[in-house]
C-alpha atoms as a PDB file:
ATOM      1  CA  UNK A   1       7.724 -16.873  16.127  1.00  0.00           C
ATOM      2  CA  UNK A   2       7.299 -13.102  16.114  1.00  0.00           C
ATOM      3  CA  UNK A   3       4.327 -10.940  16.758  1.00  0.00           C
ATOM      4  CA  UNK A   4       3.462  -7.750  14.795  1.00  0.00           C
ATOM      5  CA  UNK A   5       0.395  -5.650  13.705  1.00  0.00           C
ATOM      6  CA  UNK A   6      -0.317  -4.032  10.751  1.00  0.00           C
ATOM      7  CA  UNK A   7      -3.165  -3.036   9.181  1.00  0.00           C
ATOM      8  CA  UNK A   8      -5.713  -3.480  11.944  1.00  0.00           C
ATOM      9  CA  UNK A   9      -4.437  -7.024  12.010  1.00  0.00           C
ATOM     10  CA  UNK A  10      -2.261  -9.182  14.565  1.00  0.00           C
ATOM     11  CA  UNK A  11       0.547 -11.380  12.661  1.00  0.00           C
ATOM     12  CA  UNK A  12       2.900 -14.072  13.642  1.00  0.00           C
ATOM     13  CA  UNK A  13       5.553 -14.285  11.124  1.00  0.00           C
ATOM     14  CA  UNK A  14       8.002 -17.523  11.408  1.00  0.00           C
ATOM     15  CA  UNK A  15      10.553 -14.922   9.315  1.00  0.00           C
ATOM     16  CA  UNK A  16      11.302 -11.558  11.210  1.00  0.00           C
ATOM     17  CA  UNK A  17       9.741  -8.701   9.617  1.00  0.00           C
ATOM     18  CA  UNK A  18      11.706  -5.824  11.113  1.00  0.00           C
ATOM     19  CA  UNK A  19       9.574  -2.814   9.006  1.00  0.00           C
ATOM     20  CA  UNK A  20       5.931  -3.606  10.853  1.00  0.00           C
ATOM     21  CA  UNK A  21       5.548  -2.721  14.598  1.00  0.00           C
ATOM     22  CA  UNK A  22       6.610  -5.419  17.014  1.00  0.00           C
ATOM     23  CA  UNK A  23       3.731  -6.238  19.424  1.00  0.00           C
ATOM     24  CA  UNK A  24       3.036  -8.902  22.442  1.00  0.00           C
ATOM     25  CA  UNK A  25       1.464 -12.250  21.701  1.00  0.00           C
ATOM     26  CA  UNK A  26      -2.301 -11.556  20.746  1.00  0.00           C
ATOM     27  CA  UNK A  27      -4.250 -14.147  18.994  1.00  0.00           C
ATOM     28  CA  UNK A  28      -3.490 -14.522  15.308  1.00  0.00           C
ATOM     29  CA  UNK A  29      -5.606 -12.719  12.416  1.00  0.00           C
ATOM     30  CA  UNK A  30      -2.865 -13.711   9.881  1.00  0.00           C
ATOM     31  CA  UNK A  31       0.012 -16.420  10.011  1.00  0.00           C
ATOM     32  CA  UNK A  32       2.753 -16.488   7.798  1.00  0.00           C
ATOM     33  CA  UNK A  33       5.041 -19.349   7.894  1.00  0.00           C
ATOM     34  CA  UNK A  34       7.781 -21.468   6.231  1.00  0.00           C
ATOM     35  CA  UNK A  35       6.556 -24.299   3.907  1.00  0.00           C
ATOM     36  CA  UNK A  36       5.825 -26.595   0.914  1.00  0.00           C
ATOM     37  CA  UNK A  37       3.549 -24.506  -1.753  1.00  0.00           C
ATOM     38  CA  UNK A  38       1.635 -27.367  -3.130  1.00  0.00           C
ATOM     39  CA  UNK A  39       0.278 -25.270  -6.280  1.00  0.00           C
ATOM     40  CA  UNK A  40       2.898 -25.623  -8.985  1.00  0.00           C
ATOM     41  CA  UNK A  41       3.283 -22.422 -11.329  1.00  0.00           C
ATOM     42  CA  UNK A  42       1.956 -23.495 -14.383  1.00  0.00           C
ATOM     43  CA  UNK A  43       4.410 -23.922 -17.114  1.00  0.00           C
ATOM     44  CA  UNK A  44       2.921 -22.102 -19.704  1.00  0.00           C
ATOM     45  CA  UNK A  45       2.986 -19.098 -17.568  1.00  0.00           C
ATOM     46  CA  UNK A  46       6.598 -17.648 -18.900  1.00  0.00           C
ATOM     47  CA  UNK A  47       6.508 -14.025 -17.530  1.00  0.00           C
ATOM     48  CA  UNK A  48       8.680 -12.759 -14.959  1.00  0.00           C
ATOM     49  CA  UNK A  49       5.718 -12.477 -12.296  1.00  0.00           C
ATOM     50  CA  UNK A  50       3.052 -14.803 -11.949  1.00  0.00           C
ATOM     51  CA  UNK A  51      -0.130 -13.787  -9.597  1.00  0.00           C
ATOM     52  CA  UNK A  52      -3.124 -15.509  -9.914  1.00  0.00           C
ATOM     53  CA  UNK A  53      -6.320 -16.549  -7.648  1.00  0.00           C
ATOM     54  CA  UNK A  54      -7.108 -20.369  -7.145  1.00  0.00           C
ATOM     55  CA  UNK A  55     -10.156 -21.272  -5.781  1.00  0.00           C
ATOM     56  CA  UNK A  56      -9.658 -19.325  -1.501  1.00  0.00           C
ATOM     57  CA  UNK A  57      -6.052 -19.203  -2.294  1.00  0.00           C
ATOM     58  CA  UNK A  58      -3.539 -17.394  -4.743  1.00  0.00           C
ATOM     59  CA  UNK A  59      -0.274 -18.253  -5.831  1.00  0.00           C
ATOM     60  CA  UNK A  60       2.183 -15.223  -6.143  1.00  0.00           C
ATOM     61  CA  UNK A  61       5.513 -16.359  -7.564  1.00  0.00           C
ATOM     62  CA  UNK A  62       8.664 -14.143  -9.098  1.00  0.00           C
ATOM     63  CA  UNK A  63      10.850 -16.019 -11.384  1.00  0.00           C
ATOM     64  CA  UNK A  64      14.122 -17.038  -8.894  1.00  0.00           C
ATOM     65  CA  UNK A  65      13.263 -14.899  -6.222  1.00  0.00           C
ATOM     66  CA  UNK A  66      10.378 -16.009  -4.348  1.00  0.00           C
ATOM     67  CA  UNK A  67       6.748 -18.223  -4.299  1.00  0.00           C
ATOM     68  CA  UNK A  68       4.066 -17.288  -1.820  1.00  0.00           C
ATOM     69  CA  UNK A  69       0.803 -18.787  -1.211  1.00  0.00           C
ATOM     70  CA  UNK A  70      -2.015 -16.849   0.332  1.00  0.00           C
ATOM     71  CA  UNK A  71      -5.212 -18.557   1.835  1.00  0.00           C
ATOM     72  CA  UNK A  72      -8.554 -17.211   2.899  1.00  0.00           C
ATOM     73  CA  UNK A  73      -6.736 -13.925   3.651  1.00  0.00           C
ATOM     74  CA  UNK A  74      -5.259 -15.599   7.304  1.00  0.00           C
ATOM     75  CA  UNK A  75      -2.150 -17.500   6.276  1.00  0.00           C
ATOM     76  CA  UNK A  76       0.408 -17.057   4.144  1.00  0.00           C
ATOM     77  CA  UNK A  77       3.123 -19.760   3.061  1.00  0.00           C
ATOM     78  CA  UNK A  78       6.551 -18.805   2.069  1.00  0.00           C
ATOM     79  CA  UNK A  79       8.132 -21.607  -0.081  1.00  0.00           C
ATOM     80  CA  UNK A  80      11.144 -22.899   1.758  1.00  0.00           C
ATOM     81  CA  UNK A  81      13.272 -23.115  -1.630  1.00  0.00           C
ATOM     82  CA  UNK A  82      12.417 -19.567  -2.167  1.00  0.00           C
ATOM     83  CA  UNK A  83      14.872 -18.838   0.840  1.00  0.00           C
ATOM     84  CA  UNK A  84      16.996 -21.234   0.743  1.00  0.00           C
ATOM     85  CA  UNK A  85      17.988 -20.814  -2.941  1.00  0.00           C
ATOM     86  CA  UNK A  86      21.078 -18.159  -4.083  1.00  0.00           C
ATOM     87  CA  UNK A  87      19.191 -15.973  -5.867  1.00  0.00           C
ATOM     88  CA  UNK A  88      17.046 -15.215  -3.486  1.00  0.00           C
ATOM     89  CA  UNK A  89      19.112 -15.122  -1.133  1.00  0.00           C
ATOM     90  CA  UNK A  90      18.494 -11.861   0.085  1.00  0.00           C
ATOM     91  CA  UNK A  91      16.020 -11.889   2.903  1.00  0.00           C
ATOM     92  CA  UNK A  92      14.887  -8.031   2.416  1.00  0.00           C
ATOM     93  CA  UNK A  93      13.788  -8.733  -1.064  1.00  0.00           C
ATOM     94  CA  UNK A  94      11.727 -11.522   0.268  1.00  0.00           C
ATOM     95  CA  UNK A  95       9.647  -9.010   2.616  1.00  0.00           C
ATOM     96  CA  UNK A  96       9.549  -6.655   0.151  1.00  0.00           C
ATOM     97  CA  UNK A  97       7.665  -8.662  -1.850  1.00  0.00           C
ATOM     98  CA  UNK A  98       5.597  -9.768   1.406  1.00  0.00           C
ATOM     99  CA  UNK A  99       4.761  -6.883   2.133  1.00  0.00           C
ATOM    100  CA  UNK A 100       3.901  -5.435  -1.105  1.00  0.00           C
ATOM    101  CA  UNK A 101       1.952  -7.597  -3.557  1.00  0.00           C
ATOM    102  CA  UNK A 102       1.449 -10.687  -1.422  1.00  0.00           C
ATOM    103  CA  UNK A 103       0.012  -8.824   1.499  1.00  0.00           C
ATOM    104  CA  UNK A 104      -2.396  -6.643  -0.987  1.00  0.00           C
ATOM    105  CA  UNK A 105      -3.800  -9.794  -2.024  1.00  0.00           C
ATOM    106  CA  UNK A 106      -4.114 -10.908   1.329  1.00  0.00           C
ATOM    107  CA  UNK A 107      -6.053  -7.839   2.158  1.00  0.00           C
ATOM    108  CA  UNK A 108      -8.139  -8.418  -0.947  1.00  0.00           C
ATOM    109  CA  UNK A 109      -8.922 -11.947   0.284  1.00  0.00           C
ATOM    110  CA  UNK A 110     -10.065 -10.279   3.793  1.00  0.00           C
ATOM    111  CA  UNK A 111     -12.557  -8.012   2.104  1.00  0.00           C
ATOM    112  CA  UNK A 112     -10.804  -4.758   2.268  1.00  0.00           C
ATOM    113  CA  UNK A 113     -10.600  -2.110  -0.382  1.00  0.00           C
ATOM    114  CA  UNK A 114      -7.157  -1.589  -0.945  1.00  0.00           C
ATOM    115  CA  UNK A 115      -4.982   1.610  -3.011  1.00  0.00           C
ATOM    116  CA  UNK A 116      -1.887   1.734  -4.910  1.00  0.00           C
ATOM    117  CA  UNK A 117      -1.742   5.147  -2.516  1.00  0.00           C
ATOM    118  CA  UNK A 118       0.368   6.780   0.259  1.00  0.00           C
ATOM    119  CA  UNK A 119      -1.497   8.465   3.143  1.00  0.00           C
ATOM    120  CA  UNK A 120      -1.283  11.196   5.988  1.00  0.00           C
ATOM    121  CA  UNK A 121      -3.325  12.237   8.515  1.00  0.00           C
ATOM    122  CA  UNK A 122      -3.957  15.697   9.310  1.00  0.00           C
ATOM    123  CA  UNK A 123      -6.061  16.595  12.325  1.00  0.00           C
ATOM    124  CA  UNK A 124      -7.896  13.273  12.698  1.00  0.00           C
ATOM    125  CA  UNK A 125      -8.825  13.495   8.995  1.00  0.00           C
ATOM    126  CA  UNK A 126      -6.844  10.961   6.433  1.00  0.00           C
ATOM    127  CA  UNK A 127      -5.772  12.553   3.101  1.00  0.00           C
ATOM    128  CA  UNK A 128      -4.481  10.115   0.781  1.00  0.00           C
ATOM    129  CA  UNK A 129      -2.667  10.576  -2.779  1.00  0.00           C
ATOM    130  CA  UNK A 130      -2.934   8.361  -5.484  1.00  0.00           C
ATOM    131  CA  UNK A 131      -0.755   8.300  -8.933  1.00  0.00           C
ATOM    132  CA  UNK A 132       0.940   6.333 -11.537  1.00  0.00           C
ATOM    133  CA  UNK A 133       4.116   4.996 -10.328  1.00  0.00           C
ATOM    134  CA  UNK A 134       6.687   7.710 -10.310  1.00  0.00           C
ATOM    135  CA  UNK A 135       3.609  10.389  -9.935  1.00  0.00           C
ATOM    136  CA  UNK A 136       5.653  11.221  -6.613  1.00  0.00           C
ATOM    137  CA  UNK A 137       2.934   9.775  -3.735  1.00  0.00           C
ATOM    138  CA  UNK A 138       5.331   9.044  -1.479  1.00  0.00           C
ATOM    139  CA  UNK A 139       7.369  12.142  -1.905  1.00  0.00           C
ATOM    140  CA  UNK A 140       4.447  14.110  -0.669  1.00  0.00           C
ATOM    141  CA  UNK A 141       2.872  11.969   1.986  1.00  0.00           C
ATOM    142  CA  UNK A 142       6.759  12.334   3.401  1.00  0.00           C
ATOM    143  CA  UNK A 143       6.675  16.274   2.914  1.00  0.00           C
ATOM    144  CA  UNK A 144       3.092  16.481   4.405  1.00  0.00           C
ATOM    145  CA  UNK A 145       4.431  13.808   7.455  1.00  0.00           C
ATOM    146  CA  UNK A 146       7.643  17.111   7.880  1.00  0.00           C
ATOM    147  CA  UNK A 147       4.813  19.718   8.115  1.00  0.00           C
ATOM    148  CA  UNK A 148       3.932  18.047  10.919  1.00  0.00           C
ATOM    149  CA  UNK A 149       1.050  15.190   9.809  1.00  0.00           C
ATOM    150  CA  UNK A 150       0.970  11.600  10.863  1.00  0.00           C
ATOM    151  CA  UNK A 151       2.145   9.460   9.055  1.00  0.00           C
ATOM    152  CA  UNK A 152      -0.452   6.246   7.818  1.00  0.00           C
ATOM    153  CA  UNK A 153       0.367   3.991   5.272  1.00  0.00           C
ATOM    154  CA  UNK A 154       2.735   4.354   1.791  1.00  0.00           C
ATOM    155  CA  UNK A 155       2.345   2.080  -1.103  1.00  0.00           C
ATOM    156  CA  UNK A 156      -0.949   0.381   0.139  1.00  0.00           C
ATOM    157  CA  UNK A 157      -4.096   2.279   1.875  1.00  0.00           C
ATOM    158  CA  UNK A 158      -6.053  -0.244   3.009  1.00  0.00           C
ATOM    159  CA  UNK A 159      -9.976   1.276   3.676  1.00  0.00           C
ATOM    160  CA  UNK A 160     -11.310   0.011   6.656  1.00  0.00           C
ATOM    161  CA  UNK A 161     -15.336  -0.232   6.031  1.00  0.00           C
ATOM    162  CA  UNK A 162     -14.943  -1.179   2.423  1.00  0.00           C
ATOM    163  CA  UNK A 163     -15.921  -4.465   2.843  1.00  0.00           C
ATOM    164  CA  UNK A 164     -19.307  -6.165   2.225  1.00  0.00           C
ATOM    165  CA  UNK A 165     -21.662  -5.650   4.675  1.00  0.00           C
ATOM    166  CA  UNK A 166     -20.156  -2.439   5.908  1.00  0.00           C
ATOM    167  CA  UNK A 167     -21.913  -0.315   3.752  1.00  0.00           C
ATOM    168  CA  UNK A 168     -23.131   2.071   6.381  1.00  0.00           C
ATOM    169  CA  UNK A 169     -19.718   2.189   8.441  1.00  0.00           C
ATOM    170  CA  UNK A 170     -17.421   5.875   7.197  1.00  0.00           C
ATOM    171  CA  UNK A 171     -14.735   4.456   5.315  1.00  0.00           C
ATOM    172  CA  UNK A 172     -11.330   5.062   7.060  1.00  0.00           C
ATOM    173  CA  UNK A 173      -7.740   4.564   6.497  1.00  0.00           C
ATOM    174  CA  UNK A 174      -5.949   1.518   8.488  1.00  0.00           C
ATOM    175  CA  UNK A 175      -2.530   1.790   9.653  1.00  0.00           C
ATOM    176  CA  UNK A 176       0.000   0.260   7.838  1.00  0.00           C
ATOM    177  CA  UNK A 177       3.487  -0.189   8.709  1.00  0.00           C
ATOM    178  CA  UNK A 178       5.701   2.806  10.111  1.00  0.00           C
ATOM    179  CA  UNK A 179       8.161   3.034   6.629  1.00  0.00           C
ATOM    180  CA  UNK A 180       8.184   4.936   3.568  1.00  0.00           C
ATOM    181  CA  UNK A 181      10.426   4.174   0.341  1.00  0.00           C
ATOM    182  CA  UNK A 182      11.732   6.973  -1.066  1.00  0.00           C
ATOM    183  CA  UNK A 183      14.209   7.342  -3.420  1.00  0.00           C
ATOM    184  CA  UNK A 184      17.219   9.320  -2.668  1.00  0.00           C
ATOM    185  CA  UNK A 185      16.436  12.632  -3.975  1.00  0.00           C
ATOM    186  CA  UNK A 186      12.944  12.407  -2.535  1.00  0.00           C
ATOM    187  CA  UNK A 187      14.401  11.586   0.995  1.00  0.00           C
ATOM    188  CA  UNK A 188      16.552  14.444   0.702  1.00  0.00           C
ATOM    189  CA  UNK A 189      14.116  16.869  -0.185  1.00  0.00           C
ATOM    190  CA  UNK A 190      10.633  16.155   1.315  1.00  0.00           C
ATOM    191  CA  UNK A 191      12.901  15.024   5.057  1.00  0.00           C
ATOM    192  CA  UNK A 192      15.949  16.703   4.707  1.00  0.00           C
ATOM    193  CA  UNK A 193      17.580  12.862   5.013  1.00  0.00           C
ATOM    194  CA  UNK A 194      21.018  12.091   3.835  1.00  0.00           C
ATOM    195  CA  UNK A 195      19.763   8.780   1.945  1.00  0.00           C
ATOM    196  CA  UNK A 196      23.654   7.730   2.227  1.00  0.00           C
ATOM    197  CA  UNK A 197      22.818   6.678   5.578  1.00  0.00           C
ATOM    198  CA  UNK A 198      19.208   5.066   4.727  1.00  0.00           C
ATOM    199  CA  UNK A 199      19.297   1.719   4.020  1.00  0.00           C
ATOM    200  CA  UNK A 200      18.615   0.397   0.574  1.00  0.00           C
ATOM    201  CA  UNK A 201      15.331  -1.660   0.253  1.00  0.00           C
ATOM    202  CA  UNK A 202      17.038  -4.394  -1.282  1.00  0.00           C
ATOM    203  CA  UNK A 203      20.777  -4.504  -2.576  1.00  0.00           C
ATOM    204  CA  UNK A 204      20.920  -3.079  -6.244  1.00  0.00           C
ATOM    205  CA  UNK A 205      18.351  -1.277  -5.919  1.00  0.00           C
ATOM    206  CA  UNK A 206      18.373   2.370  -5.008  1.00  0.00           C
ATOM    207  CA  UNK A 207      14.951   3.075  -3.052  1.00  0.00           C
ATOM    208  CA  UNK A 208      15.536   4.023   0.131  1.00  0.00           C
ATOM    209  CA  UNK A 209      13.462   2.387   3.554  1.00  0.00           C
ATOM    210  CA  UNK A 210      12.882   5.613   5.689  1.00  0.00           C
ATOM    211  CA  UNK A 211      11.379   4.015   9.121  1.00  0.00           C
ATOM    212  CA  UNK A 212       9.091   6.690  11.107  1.00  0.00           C
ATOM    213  CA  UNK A 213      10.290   6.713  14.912  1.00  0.00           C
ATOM    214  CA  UNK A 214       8.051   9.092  15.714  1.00  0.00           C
ATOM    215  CA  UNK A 215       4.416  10.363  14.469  1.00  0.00           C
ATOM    216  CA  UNK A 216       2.734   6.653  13.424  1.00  0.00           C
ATOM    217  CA  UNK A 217      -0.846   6.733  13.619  1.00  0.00           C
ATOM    218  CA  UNK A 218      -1.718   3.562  15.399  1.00  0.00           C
ATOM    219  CA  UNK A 219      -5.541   3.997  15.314  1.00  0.00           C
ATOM    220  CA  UNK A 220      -7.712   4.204  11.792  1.00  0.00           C
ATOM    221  CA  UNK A 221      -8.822   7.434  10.793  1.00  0.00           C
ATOM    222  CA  UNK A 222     -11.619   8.761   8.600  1.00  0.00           C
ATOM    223  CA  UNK A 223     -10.798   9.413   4.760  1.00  0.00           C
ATOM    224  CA  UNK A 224     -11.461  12.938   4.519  1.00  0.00           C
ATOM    225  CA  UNK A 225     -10.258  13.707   0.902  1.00  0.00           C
ATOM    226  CA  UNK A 226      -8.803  11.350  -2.036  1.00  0.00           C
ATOM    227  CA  UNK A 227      -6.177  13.102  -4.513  1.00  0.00           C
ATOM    228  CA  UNK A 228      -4.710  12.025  -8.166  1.00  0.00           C
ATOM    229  CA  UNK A 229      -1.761  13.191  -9.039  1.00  0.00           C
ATOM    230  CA  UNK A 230      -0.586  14.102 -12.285  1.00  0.00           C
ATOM    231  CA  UNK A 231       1.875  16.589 -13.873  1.00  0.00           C
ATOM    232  CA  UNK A 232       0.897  20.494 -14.873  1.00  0.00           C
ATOM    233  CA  UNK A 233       2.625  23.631 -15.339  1.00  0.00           C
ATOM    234  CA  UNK A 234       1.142  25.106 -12.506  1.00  0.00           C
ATOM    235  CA  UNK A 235       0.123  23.670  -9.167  1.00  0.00           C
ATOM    236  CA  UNK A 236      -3.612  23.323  -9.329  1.00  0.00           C
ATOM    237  CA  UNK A 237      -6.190  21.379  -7.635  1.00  0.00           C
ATOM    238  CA  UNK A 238      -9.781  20.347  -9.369  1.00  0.00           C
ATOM    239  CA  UNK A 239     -12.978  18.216  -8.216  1.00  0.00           C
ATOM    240  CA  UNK A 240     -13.595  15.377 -10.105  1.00  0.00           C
ATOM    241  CA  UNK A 241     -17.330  14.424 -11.118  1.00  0.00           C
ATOM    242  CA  UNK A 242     -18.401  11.126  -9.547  1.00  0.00           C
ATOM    243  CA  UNK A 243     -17.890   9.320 -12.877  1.00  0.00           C
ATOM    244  CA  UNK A 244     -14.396  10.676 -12.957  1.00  0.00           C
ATOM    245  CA  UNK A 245     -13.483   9.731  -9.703  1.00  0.00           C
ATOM    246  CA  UNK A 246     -14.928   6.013  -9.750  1.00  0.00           C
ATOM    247  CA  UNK A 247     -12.855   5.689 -13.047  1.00  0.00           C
ATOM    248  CA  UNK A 248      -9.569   6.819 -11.155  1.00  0.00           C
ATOM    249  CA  UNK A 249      -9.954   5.161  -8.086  1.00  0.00           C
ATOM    250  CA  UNK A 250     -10.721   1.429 -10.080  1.00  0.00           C
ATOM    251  CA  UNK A 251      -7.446   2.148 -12.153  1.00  0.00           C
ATOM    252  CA  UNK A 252      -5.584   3.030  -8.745  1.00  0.00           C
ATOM    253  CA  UNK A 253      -7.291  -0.110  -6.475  1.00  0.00           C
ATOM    254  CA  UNK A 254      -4.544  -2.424  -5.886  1.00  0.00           C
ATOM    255  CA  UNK A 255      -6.382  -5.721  -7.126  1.00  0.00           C
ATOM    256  CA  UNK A 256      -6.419  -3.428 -10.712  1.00  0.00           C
ATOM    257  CA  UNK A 257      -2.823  -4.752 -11.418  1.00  0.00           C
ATOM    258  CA  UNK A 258      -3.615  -8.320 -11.442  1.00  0.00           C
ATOM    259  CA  UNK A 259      -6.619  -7.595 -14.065  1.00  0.00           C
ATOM    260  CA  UNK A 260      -8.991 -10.702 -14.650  1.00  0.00           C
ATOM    261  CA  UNK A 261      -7.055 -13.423 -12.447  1.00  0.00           C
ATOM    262  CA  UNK A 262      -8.896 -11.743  -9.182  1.00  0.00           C
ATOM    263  CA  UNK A 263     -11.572  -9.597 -10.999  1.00  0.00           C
ATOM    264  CA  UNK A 264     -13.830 -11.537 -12.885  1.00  0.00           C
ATOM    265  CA  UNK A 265     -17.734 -12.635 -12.054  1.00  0.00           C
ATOM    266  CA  UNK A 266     -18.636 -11.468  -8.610  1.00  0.00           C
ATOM    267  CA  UNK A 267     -15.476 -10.442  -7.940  1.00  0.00           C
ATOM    268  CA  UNK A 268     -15.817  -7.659 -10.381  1.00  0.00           C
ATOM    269  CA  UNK A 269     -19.107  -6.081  -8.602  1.00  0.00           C
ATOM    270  CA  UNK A 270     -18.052  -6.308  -5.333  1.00  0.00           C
ATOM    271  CA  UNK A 271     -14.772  -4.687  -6.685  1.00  0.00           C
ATOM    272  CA  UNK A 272     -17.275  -1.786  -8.104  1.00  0.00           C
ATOM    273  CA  UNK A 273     -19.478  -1.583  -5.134  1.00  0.00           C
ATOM    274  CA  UNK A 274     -17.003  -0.622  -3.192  1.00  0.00           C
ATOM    275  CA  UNK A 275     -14.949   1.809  -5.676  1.00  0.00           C
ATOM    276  CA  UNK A 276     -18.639   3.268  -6.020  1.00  0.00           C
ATOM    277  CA  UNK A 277     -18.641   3.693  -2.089  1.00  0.00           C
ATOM    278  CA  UNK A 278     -15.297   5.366  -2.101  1.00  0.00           C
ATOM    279  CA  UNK A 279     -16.507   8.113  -4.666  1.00  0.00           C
ATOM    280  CA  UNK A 280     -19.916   8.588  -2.847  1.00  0.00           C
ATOM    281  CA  UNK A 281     -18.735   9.181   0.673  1.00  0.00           C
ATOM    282  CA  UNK A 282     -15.059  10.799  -0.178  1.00  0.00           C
ATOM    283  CA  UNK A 283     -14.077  13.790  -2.498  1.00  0.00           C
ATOM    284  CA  UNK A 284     -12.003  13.352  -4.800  1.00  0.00           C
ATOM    285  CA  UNK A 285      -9.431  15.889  -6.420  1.00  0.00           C
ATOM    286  CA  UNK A 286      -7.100  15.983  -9.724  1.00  0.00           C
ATOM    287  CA  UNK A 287      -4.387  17.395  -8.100  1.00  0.00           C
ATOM    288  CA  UNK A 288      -1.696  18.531 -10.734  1.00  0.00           C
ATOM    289  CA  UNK A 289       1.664  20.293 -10.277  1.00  0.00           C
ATOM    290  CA  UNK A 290       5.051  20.659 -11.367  1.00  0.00           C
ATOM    291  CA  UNK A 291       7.088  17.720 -11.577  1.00  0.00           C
ATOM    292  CA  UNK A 292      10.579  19.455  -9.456  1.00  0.00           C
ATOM    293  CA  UNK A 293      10.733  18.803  -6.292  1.00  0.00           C
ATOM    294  CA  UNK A 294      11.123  22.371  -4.913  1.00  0.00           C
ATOM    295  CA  UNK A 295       7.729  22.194  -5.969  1.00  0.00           C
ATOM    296  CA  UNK A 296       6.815  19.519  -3.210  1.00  0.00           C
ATOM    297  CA  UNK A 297       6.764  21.283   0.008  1.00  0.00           C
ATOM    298  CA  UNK A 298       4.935  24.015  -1.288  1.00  0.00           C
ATOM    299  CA  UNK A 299       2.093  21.300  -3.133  1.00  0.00           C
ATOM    300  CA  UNK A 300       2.056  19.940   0.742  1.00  0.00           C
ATOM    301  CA  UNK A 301       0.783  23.449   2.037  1.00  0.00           C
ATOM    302  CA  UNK A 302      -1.688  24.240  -0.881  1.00  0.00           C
ATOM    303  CA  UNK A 303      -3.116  20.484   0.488  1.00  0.00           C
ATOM    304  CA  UNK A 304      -2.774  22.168   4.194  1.00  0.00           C
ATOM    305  CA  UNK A 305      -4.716  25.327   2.805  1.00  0.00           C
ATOM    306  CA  UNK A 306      -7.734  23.286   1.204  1.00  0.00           C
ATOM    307  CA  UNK A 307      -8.164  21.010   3.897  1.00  0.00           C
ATOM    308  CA  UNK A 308      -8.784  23.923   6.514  1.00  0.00           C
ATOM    309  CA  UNK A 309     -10.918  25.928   4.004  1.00  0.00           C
ATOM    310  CA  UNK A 310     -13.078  22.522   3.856  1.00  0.00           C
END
């Protein structure tokens, strides 16, 4: 067994999960282990991915590469065939699909609010960027992380206080894992990396895994500011009305991707209740710029520049 945290959370993990941060034997919030999954797919489900809540569980499964199940947000059950057949094979694959999707939902199951976000933290106050895919969220967590930031989470910004219950507690951002995945141009220019000697994130696939040694946040820290990017001639940064916001950060919540089979019924308003809490207690900013990256590092100190006029 192996022991890890992430996300405010202590794990034991039957399969070694070399991205989170290795950690001593604390008493387990989350278990994931090796297993029978004992919810068939259905067979009229025919699409590539198949995610979908059942009763406290959910069954996440990827056609020949992997089936997870994920109960009452505290274990999570990796089918033994998964691993032991040859197209999945590859073991980083695997946890990059454990540590993507499957552990969103997870969160989701434990209450939390979770992004489809990278974030940084600058002076004790979390900035985090949110964006279609390709929008370049990583590329400028990793540029603001060079300038000198700590590094918090990339992919999925998990909001500690989002959950019911907390309404009066500040919203913060909890740590995730100390990696970002960049792709090789991005590494390059936001770290100054040669991504020939990163390491891929899976094999055929050119994202690179860029561990942080140094500069990991390991405590939570308060959501200062909330920013959507999206392409412009010019860099530019605007405040978004309430309405706007709530709009962008429901599109952007992680759960958003799996539509109706997690938000449905109550699900849906305690999804909005806490979107609404996001926009009322954080700012949030349409944050637009050119899409070249020489552009990035100097979109990282315009961020710099607001924060400290704030």
């Amino acid at each position: 067994m192996y022991f890890y945290q992430a996300f405010g959370l202590s794990i034991h993990s039957e399969l070694a999960l070399p991205e989170l941060t290795a950690t001593t034997n604390a008493a387990a919030d989350v278990v994931i282990r090796l297993g029978k999954i004992n919810h068939p797919r259905p067979e009229s489900e025919a699409t590539t991915s198949y995610c979908h809540a059942i009763g406290a569980g959910a069954l996440c499964s990827w056609n020949e590469l992997g089936n997870f199940w994920v109960q009452d947000g505290r274990e999570v059950i990796i089918d033994e065939r998964s691993l032991s057949s040859a197209a999945a094979a590859d073991e980083e694959l695997i946890r990059l699909l454990l540590l993507g999707p499957v552990t969103a939902i997870l969160l989701y199951q434990r209450g939390f609010l979770s992004l489809h976000a990278s974030a940084v933290a600058h002076h004790s106050a979390a900035v985090a960027f949110m964006g279609a895919k390709g929008e370049g969220k990583s590329t400028l967590a990793a540029s603001l992380y060079a300038q000198g930031d700590c590094f918090l989470a990339d992919d999925i910004v998990a909001l500690g206080g989002s959950r019911v219950g907390e309404c009066h507690k500040a919203l913060t951002v909890l740590p995730g894992f100390p990696q970002f995945k960049l792709w090789p141009d991005a590494a390059a220019s936001a770290l100054g990396d040669d991504p020939d000697r990163l390491p891929r994130l899976t094999s055929g696939y050119d994202k690179r895994a860029r561990r942080i040694i140094d500069g990991f946040s390991q405590a939570p820290v308060p959501l200062k500011q909330l920013y959507v990017l999206g392409e412009g001639p010019v860099p530019a940064i605007k405040r978004l009305s309430v309405r706007e916001g709530l709009i962008q950060v429901m599109s952007h919540s992680y759960m958003a991707r799996f539509g109706r089979k997690f938000l449905h019924g109550s699900e849906t308003i305690r999804h909005m209740r806490q979107c609404t809490k996001l926009v009322e207690q954080v700012p949030i900013y349409a944050l637009e710029r050119p899409s070249s990256l020489a552009s990035v590092s100097e979109i990282a100190q315009l961020v710099h520049q607001q924060l400290l006029e704030e």
